[in-house]
C-alpha atoms as a PDB file:
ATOM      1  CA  UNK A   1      55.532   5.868  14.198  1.00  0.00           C
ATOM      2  CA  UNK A   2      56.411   4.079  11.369  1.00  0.00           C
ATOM      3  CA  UNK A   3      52.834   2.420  10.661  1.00  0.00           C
ATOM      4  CA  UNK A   4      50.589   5.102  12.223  1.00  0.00           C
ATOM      5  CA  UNK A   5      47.910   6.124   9.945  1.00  0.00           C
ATOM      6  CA  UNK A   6      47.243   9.333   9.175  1.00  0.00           C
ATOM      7  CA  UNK A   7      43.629  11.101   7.444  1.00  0.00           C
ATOM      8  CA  UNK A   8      44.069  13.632   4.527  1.00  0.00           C
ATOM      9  CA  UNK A   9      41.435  16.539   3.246  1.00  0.00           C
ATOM     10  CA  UNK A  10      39.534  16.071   0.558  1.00  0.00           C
ATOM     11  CA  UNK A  11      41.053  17.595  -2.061  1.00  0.00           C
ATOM     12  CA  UNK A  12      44.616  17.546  -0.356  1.00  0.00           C
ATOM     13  CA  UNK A  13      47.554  17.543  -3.026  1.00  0.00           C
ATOM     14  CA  UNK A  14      50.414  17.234  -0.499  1.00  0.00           C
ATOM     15  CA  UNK A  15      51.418  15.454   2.155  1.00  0.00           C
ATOM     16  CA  UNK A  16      52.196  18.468   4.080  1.00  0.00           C
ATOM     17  CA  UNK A  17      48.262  18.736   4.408  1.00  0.00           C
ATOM     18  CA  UNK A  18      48.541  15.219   6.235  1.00  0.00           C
ATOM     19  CA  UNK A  19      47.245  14.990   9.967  1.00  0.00           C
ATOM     20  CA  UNK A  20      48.256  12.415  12.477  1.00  0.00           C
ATOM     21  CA  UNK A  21      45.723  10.343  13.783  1.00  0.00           C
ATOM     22  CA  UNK A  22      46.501  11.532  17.729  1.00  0.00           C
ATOM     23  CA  UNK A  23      46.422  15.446  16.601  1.00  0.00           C
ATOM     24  CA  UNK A  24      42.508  15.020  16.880  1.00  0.00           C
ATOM     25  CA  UNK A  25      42.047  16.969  13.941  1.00  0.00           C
ATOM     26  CA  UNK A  26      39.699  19.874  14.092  1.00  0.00           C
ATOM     27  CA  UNK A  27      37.939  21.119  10.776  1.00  0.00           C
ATOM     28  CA  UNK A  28      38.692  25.059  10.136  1.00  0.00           C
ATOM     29  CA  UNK A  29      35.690  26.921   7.995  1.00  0.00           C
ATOM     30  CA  UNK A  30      38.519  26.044   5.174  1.00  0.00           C
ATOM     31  CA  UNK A  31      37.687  22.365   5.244  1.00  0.00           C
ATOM     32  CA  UNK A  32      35.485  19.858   3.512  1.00  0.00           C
ATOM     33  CA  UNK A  33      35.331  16.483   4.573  1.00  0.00           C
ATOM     34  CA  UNK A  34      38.199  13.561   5.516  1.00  0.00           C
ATOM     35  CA  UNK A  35      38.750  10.327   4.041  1.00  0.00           C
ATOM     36  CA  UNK A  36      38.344   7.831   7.084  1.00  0.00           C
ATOM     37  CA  UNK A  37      40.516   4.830   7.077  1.00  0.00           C
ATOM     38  CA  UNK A  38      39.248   1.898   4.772  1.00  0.00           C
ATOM     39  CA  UNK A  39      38.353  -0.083   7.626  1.00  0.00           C
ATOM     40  CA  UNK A  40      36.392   2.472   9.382  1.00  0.00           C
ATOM     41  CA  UNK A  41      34.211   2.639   6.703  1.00  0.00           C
ATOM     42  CA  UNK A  42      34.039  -0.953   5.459  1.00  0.00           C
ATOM     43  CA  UNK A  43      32.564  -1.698   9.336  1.00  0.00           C
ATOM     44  CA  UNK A  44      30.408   1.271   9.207  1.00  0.00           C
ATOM     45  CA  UNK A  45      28.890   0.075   5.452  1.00  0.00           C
ATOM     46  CA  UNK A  46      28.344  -3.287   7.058  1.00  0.00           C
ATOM     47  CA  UNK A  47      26.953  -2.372   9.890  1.00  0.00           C
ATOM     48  CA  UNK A  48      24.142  -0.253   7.718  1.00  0.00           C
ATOM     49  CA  UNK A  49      23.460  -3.378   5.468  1.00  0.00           C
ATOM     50  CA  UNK A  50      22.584  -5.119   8.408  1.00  0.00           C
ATOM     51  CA  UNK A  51      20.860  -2.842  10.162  1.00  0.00           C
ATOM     52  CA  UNK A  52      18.680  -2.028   6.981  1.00  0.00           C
ATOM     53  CA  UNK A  53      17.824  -5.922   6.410  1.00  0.00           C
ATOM     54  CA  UNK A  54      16.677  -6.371   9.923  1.00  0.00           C
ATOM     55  CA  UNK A  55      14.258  -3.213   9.662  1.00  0.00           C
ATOM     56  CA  UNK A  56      13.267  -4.449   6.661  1.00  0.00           C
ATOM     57  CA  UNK A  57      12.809  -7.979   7.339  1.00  0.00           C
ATOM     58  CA  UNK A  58      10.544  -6.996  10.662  1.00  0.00           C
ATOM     59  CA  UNK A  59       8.734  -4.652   8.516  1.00  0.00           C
ATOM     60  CA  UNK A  60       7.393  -7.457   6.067  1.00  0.00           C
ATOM     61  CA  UNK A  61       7.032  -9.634   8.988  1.00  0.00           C
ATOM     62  CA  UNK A  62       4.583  -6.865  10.620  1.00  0.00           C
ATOM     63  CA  UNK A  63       2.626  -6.524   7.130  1.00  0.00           C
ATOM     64  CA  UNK A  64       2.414 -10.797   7.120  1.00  0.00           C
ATOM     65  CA  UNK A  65       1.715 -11.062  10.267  1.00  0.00           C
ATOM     66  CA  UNK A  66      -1.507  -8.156   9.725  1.00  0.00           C
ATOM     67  CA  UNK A  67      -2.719  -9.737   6.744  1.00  0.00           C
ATOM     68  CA  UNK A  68      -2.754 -13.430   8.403  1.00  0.00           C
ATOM     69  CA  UNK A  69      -4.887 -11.470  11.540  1.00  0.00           C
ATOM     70  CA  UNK A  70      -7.254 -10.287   8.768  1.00  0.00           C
ATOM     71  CA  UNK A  71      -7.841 -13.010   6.543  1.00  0.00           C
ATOM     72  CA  UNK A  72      -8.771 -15.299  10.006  1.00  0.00           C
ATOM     73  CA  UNK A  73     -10.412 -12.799  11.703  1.00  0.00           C
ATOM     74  CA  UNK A  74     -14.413 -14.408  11.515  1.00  0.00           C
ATOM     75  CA  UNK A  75     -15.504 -10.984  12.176  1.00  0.00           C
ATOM     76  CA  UNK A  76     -14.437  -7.488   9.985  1.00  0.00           C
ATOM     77  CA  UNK A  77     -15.852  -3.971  10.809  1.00  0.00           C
ATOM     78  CA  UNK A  78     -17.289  -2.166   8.186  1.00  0.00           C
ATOM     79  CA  UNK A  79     -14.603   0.720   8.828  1.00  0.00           C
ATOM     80  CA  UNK A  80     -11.922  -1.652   7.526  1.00  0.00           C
ATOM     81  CA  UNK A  81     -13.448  -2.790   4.594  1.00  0.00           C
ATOM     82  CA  UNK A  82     -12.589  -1.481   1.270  1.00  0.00           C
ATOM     83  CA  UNK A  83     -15.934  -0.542  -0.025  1.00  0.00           C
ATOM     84  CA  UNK A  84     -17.180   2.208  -1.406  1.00  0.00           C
ATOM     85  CA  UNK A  85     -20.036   3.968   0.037  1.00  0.00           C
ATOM     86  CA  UNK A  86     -21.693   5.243  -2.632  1.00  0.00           C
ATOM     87  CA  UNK A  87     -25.363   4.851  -0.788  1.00  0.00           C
ATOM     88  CA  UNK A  88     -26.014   6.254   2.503  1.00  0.00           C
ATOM     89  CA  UNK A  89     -26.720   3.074   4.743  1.00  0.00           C
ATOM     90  CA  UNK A  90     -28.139   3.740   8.434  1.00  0.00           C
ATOM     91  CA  UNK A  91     -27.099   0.665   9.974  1.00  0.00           C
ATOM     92  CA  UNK A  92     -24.036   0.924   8.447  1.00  0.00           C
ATOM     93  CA  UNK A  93     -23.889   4.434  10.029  1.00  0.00           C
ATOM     94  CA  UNK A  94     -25.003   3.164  13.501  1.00  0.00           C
ATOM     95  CA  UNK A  95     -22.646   0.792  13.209  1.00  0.00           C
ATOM     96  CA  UNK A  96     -24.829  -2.331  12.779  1.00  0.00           C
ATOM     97  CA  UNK A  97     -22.599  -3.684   9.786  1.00  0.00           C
ATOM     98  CA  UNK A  98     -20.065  -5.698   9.903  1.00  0.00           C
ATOM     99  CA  UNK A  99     -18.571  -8.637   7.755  1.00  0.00           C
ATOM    100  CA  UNK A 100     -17.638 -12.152   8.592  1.00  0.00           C
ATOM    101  CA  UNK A 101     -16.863 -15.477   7.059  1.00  0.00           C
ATOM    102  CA  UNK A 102     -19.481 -17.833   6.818  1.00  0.00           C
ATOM    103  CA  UNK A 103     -20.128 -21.217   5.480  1.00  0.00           C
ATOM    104  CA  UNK A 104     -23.652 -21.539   3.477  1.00  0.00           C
ATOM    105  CA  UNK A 105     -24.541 -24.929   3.478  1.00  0.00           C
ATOM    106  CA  UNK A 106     -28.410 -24.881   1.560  1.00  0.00           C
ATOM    107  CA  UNK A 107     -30.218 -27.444   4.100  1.00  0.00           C
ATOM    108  CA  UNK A 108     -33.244 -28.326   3.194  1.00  0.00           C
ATOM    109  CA  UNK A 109     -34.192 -30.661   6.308  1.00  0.00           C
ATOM    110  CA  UNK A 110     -35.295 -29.119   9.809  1.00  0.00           C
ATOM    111  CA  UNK A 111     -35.212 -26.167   8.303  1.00  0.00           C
ATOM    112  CA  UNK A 112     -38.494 -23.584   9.279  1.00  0.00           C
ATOM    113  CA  UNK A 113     -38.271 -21.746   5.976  1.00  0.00           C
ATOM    114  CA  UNK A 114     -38.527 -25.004   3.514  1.00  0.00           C
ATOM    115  CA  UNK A 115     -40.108 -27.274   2.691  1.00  0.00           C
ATOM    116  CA  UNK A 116     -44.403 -27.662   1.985  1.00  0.00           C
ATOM    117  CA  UNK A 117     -46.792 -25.136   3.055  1.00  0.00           C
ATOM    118  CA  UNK A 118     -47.341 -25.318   7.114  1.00  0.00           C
ATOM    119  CA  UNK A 119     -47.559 -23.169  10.312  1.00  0.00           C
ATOM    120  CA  UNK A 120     -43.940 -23.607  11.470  1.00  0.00           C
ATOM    121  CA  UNK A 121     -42.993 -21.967   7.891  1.00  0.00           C
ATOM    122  CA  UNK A 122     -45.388 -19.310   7.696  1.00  0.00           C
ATOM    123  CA  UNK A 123     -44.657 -18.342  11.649  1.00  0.00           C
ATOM    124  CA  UNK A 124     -41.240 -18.277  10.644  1.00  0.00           C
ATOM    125  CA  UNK A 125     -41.421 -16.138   7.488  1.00  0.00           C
ATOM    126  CA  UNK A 126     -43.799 -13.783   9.726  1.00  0.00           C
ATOM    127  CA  UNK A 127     -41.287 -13.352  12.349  1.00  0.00           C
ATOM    128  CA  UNK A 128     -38.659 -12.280   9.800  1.00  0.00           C
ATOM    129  CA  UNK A 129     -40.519  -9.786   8.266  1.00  0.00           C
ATOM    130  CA  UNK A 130     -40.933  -8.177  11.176  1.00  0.00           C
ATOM    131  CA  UNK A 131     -38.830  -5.442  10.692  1.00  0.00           C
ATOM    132  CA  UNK A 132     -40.080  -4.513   7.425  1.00  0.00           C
ATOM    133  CA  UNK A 133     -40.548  -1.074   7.208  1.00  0.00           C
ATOM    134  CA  UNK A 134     -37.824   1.450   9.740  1.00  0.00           C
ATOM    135  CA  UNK A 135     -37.770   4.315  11.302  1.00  0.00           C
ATOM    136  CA  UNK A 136     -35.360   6.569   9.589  1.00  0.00           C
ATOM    137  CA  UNK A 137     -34.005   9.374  12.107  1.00  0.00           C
ATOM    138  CA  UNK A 138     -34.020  13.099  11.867  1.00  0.00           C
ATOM    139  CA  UNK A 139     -30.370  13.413  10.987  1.00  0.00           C
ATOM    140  CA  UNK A 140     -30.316  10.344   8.641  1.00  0.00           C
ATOM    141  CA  UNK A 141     -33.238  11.517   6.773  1.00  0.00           C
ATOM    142  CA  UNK A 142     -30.408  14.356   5.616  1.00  0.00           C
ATOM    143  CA  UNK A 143     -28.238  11.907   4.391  1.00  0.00           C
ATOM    144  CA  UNK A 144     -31.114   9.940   1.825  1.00  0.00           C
ATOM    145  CA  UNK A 145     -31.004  12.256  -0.790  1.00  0.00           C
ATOM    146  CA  UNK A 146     -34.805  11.318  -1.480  1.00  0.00           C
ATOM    147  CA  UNK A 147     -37.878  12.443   0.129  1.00  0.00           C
ATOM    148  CA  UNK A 148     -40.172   9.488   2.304  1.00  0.00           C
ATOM    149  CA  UNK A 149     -43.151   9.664   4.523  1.00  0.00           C
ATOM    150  CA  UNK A 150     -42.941  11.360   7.833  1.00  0.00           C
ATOM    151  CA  UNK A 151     -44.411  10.326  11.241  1.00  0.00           C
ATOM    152  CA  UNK A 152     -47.143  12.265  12.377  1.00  0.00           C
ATOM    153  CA  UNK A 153     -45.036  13.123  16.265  1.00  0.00           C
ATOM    154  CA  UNK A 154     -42.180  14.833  14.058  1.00  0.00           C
ATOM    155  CA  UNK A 155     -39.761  12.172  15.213  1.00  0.00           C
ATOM    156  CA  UNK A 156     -38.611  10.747  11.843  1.00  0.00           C
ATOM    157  CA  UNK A 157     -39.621   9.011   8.929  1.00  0.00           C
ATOM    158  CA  UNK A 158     -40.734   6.174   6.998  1.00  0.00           C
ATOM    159  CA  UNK A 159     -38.277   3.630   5.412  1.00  0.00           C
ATOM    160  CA  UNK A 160     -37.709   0.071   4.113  1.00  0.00           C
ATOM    161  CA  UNK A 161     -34.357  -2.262   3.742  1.00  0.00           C
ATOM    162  CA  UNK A 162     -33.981  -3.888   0.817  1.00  0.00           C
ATOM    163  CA  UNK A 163     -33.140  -7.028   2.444  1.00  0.00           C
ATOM    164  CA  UNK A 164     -36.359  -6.911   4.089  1.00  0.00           C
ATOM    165  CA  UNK A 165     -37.784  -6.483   0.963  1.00  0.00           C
ATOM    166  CA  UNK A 166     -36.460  -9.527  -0.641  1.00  0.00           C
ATOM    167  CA  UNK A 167     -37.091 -11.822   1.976  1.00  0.00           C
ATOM    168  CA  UNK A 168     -40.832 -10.667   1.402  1.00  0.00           C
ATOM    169  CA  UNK A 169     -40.280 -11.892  -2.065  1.00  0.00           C
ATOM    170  CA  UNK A 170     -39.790 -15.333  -1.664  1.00  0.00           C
ATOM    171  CA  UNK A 171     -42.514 -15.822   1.105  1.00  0.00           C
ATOM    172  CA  UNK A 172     -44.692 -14.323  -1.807  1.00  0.00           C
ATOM    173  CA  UNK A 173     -43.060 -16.560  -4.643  1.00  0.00           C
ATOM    174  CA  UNK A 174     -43.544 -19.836  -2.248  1.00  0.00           C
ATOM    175  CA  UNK A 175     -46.949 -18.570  -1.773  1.00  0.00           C
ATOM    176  CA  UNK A 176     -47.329 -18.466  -5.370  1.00  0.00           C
ATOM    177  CA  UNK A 177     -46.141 -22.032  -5.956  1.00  0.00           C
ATOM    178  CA  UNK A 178     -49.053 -22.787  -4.014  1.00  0.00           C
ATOM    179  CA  UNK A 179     -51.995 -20.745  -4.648  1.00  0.00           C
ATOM    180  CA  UNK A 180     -54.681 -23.072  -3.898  1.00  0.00           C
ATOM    181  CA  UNK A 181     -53.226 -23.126  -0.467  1.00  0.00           C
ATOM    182  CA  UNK A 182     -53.018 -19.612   0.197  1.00  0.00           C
ATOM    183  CA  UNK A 183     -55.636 -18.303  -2.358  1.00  0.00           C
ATOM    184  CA  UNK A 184     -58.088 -19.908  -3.055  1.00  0.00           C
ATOM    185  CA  UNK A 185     -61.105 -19.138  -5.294  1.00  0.00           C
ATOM    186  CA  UNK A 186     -59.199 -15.991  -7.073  1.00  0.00           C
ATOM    187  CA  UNK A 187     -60.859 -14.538  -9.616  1.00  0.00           C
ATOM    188  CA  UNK A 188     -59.319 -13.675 -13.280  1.00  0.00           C
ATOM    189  CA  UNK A 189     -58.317 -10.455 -11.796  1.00  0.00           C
ATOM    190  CA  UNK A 190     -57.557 -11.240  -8.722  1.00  0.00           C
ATOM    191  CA  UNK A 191     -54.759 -13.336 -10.637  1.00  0.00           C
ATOM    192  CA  UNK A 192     -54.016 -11.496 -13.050  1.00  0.00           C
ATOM    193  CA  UNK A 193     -52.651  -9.152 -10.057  1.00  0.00           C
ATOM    194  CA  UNK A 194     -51.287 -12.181  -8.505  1.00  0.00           C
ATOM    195  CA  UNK A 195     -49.118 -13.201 -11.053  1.00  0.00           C
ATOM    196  CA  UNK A 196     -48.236  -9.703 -11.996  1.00  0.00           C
ATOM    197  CA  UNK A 197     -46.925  -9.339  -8.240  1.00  0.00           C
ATOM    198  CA  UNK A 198     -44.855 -12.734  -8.414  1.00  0.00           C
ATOM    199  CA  UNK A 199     -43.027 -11.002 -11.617  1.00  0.00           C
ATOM    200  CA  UNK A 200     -42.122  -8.135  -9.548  1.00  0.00           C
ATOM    201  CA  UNK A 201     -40.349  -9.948  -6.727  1.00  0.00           C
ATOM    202  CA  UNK A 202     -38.512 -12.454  -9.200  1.00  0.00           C
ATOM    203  CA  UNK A 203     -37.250  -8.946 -11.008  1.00  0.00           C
ATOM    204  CA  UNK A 204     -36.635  -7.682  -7.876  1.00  0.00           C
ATOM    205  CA  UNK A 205     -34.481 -10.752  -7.199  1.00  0.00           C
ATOM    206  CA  UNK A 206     -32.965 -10.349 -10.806  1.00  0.00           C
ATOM    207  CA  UNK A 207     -31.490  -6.782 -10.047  1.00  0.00           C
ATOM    208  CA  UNK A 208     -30.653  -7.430  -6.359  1.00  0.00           C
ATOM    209  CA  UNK A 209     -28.386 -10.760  -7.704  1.00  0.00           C
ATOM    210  CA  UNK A 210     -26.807  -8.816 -10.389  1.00  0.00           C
ATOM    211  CA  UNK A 211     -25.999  -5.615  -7.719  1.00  0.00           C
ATOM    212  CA  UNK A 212     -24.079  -7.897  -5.440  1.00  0.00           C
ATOM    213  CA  UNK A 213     -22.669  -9.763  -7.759  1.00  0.00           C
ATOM    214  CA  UNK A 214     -21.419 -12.561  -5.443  1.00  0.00           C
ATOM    215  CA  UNK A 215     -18.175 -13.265  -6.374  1.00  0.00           C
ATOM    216  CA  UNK A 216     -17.896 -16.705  -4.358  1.00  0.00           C
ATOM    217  CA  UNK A 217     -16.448 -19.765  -6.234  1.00  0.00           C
ATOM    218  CA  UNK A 218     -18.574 -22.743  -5.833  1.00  0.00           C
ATOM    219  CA  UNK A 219     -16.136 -26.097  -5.827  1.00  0.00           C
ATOM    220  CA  UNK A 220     -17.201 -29.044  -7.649  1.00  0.00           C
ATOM    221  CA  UNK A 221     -16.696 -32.622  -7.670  1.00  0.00           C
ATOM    222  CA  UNK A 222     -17.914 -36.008  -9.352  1.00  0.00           C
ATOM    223  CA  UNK A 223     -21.637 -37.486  -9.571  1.00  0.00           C
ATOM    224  CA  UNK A 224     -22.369 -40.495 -11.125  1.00  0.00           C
ATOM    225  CA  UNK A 225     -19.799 -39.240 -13.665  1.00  0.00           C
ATOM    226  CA  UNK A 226     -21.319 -35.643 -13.864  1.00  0.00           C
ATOM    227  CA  UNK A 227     -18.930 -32.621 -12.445  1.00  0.00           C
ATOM    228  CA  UNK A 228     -21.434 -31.173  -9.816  1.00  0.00           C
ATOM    229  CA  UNK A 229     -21.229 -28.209  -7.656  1.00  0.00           C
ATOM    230  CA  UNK A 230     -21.248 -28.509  -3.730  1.00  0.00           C
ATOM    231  CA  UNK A 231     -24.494 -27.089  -2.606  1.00  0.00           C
ATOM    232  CA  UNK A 232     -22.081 -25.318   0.273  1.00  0.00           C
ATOM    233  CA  UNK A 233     -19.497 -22.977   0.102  1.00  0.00           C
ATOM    234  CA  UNK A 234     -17.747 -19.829   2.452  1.00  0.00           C
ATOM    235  CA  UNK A 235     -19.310 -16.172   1.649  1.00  0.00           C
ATOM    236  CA  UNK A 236     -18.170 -12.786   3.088  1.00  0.00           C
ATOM    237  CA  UNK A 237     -21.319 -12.191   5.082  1.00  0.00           C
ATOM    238  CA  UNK A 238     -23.157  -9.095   6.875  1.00  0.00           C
ATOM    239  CA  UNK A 239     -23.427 -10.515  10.879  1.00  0.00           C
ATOM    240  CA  UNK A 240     -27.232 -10.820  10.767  1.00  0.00           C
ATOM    241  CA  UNK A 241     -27.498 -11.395  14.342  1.00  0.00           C
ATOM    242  CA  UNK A 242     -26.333  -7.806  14.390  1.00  0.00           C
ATOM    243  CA  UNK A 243     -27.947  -5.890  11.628  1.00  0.00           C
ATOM    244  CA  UNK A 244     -31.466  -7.848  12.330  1.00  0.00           C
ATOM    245  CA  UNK A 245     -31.297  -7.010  16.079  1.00  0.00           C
ATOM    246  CA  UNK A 246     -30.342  -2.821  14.964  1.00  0.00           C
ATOM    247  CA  UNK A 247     -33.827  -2.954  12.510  1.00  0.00           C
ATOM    248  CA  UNK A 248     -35.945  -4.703  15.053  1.00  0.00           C
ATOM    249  CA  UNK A 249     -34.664  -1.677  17.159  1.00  0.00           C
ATOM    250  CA  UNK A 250     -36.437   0.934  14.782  1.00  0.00           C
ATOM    251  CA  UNK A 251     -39.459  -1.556  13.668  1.00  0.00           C
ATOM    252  CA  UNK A 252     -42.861   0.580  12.579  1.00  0.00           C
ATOM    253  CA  UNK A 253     -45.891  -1.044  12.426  1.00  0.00           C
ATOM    254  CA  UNK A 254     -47.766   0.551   9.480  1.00  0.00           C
ATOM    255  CA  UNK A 255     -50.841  -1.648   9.524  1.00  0.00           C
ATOM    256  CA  UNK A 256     -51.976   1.977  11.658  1.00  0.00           C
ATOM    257  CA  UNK A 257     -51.314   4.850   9.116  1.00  0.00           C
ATOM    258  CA  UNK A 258     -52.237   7.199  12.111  1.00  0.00           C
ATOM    259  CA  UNK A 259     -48.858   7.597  12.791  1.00  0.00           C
ATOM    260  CA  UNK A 260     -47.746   9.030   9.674  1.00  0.00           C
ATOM    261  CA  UNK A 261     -47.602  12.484   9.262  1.00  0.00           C
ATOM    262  CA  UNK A 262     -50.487  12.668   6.251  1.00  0.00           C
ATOM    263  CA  UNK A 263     -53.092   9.545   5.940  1.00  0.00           C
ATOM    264  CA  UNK A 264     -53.294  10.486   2.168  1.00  0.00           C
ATOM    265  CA  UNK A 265     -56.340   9.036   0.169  1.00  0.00           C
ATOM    266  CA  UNK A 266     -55.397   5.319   1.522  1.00  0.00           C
ATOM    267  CA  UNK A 267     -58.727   3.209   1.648  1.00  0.00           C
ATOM    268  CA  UNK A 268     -57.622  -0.027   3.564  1.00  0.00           C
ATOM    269  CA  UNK A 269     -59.033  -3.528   2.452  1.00  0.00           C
ATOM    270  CA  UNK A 270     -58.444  -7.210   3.760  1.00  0.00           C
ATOM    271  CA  UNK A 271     -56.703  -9.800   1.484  1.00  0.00           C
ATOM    272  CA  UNK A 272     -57.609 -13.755   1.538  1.00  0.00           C
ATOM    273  CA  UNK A 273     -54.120 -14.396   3.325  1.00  0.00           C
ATOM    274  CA  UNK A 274     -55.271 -11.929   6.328  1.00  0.00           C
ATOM    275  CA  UNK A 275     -53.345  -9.117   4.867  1.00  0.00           C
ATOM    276  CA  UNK A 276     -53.872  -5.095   4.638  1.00  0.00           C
ATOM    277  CA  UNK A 277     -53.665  -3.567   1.622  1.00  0.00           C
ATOM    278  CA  UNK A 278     -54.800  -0.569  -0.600  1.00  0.00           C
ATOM    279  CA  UNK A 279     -57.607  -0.262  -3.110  1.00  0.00           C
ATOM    280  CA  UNK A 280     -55.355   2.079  -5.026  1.00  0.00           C
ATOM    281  CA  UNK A 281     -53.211  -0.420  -5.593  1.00  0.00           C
ATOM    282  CA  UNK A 282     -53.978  -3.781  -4.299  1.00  0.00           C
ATOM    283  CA  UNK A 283     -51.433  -6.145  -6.229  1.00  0.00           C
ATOM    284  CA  UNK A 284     -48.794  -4.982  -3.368  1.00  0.00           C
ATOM    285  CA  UNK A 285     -48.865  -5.673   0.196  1.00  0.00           C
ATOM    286  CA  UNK A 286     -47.238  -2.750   1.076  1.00  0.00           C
ATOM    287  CA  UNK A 287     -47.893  -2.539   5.005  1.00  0.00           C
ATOM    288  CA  UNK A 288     -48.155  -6.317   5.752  1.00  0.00           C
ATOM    289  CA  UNK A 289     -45.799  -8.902   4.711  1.00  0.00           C
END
């Protein structure tokens, strides 16, 4: 046939190497490869480019699509966040942490935990203080990297949350911005103790701020002619329903040292607030917050 096409070896000088396209051609061990017609492989390019561009296009689509899920999600497991854990944390190892968004908004009104001294506010800071100190387990006690006290039945040990910690700050700090309320009649020393305490828990706050280091951008807008920040803004928080309901699960009362494993020298005394305390080193309310 006059306009039948024919494919040629690779390398193929002559036309006597030439094979016609209905001879099937079969490659001997002799043989490279064979030019395919021009419009062969102009379909089969095109049909690669567009096979290519609609993997890739579903592939960004997939990634999109994941980071839109994440960024809305209100609530992020700890597993999928990218933080280091440089600190052994036993909730976070019970799996009592996780992350969500949450809007701050700073009320001041109805709120149990402002406002002027009262028994709404100091019920309210005494309920959550509760779970002040914890009961660290057998197996996480491995994981500290510090020694703590033990309980007495050989069940675990003795620990205490930061958070916990701070909170117990500022009920001390709003008990120090009214002293006549809560202590009355102190003696030099006795406030010399006092305000030696109040400087620990504002440090303590000082170090705790700068550890976080919350990165959140406060937005700000126009007061009488002053640029003013809004008292509210989102934060990537810990779920507190979560983590507060995990401590209250491992809560230790040590207002009874009997349960720890050695009662030590401790000589218990009452403060004016109600408190338990010791004589070795009364400035701290170690046991009752």
């Amino acid at each position: 046939m006059a306009n039948q096409q024919k494919y040629s070896k690779l390398g193929s000088k002559s036309s006597a190497d030439a094979i016609d396209v209905g001879e099937s051609p079969q490659p001997s061990d002799n043989d490279e490869f064979y030019y395919a017609s021009p419009k062969r492989r102009s379909f089969c390019h095109t049909n690669f480019i567009a096979y290519t561009a609609l993997i890739l296009s579903n592939i960004v689509l997939f990634i999109l699509w994941m980071k839109s899920s994440y960024l809305s999600s209100p609530t992020v497991s700890d597993a999928n966040c990218v933080r280091p854990k440089l600190v052994f944390s036993a909730p976070a190892f019970n799996g009592a942490v996780t992350y969500e968004r949450r809007r701050l908004f700073r009320h001041l009104n109805d709120n149990p935990f402002a406002g002027p001294p009262r028994p709404e506010l100091d019920a309210a800071y005494e309920k959550i203080l509760e779970p002040l100190t914890t009961k660290i387990t057998n197996e996480e006690y491995e994981h500290l990297g510090a020694t703590t006290l033990g309980l007495k039945d050989g069940s675990g040990y003795v620990g205490e949350m930061a958070v916990y910690h701070e909170l117990h700050c500022i009920k001390r700090i709003r008990r120090h911005l009214n002293l006549n309320h809560y202590y009355p009649g102190l003696t030099g020393k006795e406030l010399e103790r006092e305000n030696a305490h109040a400087d620990h828990c504002l440090e303590y706050w000082r170090e705790a701020a700068m550890c976080r280091a919350d990165a959140t951008m406060a937005t700000m807008f126009w007061r009488d002619a002053v640029p003013t920040s809004r008292a509210w803004s989102d934060h990537e928080c810990v779920n507190w329903e979560l983590f507060d309901t995990w401590a209250r699960s491992r809560t230790l009362n040590l207002t009874d040292p009997g349960i720890l494993n050695e009662t030590g020298r401790y000589d218990w005394i009452s403060t004016p607030a109600g408190g338990t305390v010791l004589r070795e080193n009364p400035e701290i309310e170690v046991f009752n917050p």
